[in-house]
Structures are given as structure tokens and as C-alpha cells.
C-alpha atoms as a PDB file:
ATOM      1  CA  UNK A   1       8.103 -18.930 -32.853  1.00  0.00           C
ATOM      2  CA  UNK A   2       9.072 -15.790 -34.082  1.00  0.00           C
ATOM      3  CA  UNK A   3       6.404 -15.800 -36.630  1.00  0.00           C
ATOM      4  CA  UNK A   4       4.088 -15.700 -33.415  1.00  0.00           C
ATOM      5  CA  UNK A   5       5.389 -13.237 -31.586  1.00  0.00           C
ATOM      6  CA  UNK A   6       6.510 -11.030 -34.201  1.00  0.00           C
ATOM      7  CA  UNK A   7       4.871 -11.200 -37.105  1.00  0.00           C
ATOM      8  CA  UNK A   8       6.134 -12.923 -40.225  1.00  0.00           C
ATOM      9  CA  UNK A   9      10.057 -11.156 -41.051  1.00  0.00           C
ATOM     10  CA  UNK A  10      12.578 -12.251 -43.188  1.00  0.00           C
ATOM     11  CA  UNK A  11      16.171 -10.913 -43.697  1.00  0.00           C
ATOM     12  CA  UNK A  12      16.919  -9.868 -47.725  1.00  0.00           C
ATOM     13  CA  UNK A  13      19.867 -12.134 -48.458  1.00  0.00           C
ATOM     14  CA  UNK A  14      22.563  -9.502 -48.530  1.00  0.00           C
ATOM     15  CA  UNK A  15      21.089  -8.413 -44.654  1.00  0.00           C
ATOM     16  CA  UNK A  16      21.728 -12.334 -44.327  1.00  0.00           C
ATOM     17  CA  UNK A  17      24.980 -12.147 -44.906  1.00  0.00           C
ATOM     18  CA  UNK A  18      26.192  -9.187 -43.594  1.00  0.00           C
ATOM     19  CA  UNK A  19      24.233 -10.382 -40.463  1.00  0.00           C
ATOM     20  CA  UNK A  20      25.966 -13.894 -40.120  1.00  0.00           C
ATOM     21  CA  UNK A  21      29.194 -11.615 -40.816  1.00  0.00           C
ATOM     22  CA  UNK A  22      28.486  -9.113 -37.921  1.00  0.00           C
ATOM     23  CA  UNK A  23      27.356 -12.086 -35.516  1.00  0.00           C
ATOM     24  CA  UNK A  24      30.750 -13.815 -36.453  1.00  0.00           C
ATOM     25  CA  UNK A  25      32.966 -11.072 -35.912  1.00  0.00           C
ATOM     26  CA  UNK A  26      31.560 -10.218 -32.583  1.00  0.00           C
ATOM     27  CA  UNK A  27      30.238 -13.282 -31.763  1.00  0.00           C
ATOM     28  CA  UNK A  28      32.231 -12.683 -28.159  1.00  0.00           C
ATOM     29  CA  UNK A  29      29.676  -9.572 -27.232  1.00  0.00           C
ATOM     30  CA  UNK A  30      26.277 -11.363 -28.304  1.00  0.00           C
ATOM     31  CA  UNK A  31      24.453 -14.415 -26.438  1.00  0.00           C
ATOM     32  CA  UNK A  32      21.812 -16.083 -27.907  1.00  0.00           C
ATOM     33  CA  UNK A  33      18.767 -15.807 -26.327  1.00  0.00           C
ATOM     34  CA  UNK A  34      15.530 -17.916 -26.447  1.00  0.00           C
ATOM     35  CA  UNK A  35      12.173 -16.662 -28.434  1.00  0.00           C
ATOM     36  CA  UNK A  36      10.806 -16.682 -25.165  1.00  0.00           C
ATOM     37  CA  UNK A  37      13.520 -15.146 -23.342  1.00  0.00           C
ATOM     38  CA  UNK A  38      13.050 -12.491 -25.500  1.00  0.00           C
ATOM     39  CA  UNK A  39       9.904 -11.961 -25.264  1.00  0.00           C
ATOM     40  CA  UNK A  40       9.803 -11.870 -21.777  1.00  0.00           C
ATOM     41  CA  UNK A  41      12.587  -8.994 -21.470  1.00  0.00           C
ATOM     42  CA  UNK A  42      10.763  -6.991 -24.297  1.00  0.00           C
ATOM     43  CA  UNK A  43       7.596  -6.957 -21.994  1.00  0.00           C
ATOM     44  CA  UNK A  44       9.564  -4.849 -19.137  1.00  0.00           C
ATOM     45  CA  UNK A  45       9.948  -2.198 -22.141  1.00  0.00           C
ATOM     46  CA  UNK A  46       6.422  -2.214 -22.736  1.00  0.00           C
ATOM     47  CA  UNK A  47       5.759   1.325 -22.532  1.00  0.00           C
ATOM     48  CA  UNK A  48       8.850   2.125 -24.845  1.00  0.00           C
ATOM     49  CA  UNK A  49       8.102   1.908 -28.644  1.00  0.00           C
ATOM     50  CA  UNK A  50      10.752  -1.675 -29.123  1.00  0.00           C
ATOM     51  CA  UNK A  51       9.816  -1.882 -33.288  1.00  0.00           C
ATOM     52  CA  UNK A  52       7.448  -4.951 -33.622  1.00  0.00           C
ATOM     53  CA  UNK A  53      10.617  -7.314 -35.672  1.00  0.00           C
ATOM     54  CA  UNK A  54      13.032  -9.643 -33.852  1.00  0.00           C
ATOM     55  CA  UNK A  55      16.294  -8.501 -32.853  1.00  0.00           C
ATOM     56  CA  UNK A  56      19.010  -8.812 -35.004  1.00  0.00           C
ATOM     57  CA  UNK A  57      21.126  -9.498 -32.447  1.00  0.00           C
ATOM     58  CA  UNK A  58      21.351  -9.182 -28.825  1.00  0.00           C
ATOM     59  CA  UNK A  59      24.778  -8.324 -26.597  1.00  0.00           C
ATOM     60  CA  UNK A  60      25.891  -9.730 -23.968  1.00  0.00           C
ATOM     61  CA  UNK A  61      24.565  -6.926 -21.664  1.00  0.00           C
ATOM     62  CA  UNK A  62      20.886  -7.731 -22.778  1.00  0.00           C
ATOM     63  CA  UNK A  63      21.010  -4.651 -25.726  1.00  0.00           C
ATOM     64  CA  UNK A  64      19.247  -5.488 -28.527  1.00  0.00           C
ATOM     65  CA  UNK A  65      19.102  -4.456 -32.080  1.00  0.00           C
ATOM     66  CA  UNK A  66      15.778  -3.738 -34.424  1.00  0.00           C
ATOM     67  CA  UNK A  67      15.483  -3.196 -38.001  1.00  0.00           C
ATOM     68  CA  UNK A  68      12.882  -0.139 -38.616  1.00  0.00           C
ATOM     69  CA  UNK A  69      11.733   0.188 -41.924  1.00  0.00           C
ATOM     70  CA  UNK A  70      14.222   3.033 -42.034  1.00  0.00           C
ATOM     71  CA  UNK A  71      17.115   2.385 -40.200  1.00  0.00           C
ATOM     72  CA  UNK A  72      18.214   0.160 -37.250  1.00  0.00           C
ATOM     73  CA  UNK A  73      18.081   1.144 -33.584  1.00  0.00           C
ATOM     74  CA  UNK A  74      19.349  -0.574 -30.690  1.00  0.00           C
ATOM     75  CA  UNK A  75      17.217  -0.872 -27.396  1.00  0.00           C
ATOM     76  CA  UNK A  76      19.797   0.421 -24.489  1.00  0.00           C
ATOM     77  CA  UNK A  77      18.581  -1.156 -21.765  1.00  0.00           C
ATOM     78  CA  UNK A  78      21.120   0.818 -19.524  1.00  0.00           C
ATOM     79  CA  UNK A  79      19.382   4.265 -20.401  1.00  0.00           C
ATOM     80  CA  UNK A  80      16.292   3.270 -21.373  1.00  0.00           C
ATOM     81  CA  UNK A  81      16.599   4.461 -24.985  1.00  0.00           C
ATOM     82  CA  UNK A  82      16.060   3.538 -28.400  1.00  0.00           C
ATOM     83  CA  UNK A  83      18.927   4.761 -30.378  1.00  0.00           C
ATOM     84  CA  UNK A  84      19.403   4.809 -34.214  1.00  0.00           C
ATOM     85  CA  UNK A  85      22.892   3.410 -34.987  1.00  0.00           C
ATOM     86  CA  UNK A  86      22.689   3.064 -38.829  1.00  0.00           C
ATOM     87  CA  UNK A  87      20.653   3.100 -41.721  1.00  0.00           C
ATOM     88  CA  UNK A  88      21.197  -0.578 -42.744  1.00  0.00           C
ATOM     89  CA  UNK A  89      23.168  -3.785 -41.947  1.00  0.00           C
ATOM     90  CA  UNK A  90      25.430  -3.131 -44.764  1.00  0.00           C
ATOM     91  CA  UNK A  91      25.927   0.408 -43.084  1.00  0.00           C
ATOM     92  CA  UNK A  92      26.262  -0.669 -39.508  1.00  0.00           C
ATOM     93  CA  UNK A  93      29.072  -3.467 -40.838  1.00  0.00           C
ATOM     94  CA  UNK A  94      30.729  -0.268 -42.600  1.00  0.00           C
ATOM     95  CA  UNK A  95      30.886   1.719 -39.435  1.00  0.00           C
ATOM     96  CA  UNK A  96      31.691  -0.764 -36.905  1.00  0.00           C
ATOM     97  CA  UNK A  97      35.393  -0.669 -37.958  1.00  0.00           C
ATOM     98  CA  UNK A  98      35.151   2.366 -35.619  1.00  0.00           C
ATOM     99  CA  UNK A  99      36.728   1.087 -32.283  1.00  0.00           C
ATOM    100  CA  UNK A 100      34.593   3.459 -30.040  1.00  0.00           C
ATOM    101  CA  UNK A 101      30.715   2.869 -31.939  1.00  0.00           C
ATOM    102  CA  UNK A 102      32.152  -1.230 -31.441  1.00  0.00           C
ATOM    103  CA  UNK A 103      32.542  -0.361 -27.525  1.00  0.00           C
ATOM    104  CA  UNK A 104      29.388   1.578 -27.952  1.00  0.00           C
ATOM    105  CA  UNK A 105      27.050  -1.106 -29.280  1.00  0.00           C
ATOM    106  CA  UNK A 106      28.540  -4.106 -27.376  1.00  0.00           C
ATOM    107  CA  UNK A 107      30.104  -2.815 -24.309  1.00  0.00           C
ATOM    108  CA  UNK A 108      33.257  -4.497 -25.331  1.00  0.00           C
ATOM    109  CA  UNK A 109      35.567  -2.828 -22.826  1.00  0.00           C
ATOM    110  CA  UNK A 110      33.044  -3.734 -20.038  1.00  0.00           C
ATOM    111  CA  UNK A 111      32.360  -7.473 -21.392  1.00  0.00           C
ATOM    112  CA  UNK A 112      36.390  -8.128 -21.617  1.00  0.00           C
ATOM    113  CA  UNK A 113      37.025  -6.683 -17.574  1.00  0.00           C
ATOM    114  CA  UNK A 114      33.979  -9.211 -16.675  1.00  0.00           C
ATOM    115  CA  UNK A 115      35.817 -12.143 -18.281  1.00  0.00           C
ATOM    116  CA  UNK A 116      38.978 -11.296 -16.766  1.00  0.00           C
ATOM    117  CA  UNK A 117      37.303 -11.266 -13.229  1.00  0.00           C
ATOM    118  CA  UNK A 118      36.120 -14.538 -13.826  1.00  0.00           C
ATOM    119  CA  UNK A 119      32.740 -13.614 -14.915  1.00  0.00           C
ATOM    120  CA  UNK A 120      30.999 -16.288 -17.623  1.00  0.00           C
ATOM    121  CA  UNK A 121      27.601 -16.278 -19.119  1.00  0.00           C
ATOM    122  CA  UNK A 122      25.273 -19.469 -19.062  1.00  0.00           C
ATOM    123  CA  UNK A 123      23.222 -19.404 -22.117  1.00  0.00           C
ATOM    124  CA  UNK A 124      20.363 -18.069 -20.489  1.00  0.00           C
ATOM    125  CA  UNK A 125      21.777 -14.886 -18.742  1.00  0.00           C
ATOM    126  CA  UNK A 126      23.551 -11.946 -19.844  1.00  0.00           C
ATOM    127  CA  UNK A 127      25.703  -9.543 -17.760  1.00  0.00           C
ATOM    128  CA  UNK A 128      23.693  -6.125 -16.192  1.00  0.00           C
ATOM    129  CA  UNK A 129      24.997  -3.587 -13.551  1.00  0.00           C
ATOM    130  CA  UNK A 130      24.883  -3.604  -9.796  1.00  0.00           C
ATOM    131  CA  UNK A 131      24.332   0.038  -8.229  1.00  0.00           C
END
């Protein structure tokens, strides 16, 4: 499906694998969305420039991350933003040992005080803000 909506994309084998490694590791911050649910978010960002590639990976609050041909950015849907966060996978892998970039990619503090009030994610949602 991706194919489709995306274009044809591939990840080089060492992305591969320090994907699967990232998804592992934080595997309680990302959900796994649908093709289509995908899709369907990425058409409220319409007017935004969202690079034309799957995400890598998507967090539990809905952010997503892109592969540009020259780095990786990560849609925050909170601001409204696309912001670079690394030049690679390898890098981003590197740098996430960093305690505050890992609370500032996946919301970790904000994901762990929703599970402790009781709050659990079918596989179709993801957790947003109430103003």
C-alpha cells in the first residue's frame, strides 16, 4: 500500500536495522498505525511540506518521523512543525542515548503519566491534548 501512496521506498539494510533497533527499544512510545490511517492524518497537514516517504515511525502522540534525502525530520503535530532531528538513522540511534532529545521525540514523560492514570491505546488511536 505504501508503494501507492508513497511512491516506491526502501530502507538500506543498515537503516533496517538500526530501525528495527530504534522501534525495539522504544517500542513503548510508538503505535502502529494503518497505511490508511496514515494517510488520512497526513491529509490534515496538507498545506505543510510532510516529505513524500512513509514514516519511519510514528509515537504514541501521533508524531511522525520522515527520511529527507538529507536528514530526518519529525512532523510535531503539537506545534505544527517539521523539525530536523538527525542526519541519519544511524545518527538519530547515536543521539537518542540523550534522556531529554528521548522525551523530546516520544513524549516519554507525558506517555508514562497517561499510563499511570489508566490511560491505554487501542491500536487505532494515539494519545493528543485536551485544551
Amino acid at each position: 500500500m505504501f508503494n501507492r501512496l508513497f511512491g516506491l521506498w526502501t530502507l538500506a539494510p543498515d537503516e533496517a536495522e538500526d530501525v528495527a533497533a530504534l522501534k525495539q527499544a522504544f517500542a513503548d512510545f510508538l503505535i502502529a498505525p494503518s497505511a490508511e490511517d496514515i494517510r488520512r492524518s497526513l491529509d490534515g497537514w496538507s498545506w505543510m511540506e510532510v516529505p513524500n516517504t512513509p514514516p519511519i515511525f510514528v509515537t504514541a502522540f501521533g508524531d511522525m518521523l520522515f527520511r529527507r534525502s538529507n536528514d530526518l525530520v519529525m512532523l510535531d503535530t503539537l506545534d505544527g512543525t517539521l523539525v530536523p532531528v538527525a542526519k541519519s538513522v544511524s545518527d538519530l540511534r547515536q543521539r537518542l542515548s540523550d534522556i531529554e532529545l528521548q522525551d523530546h521525540i516520544f513524549s516519554s514523560v507525558w506517555v508514562q503519566a497517561a499510563r499511570r492514570r489508566g490511560l491505554a491505546l487501542t491500536p487505532e488511536t494515539c494519545f493528543d491534548w485536551r485544551i
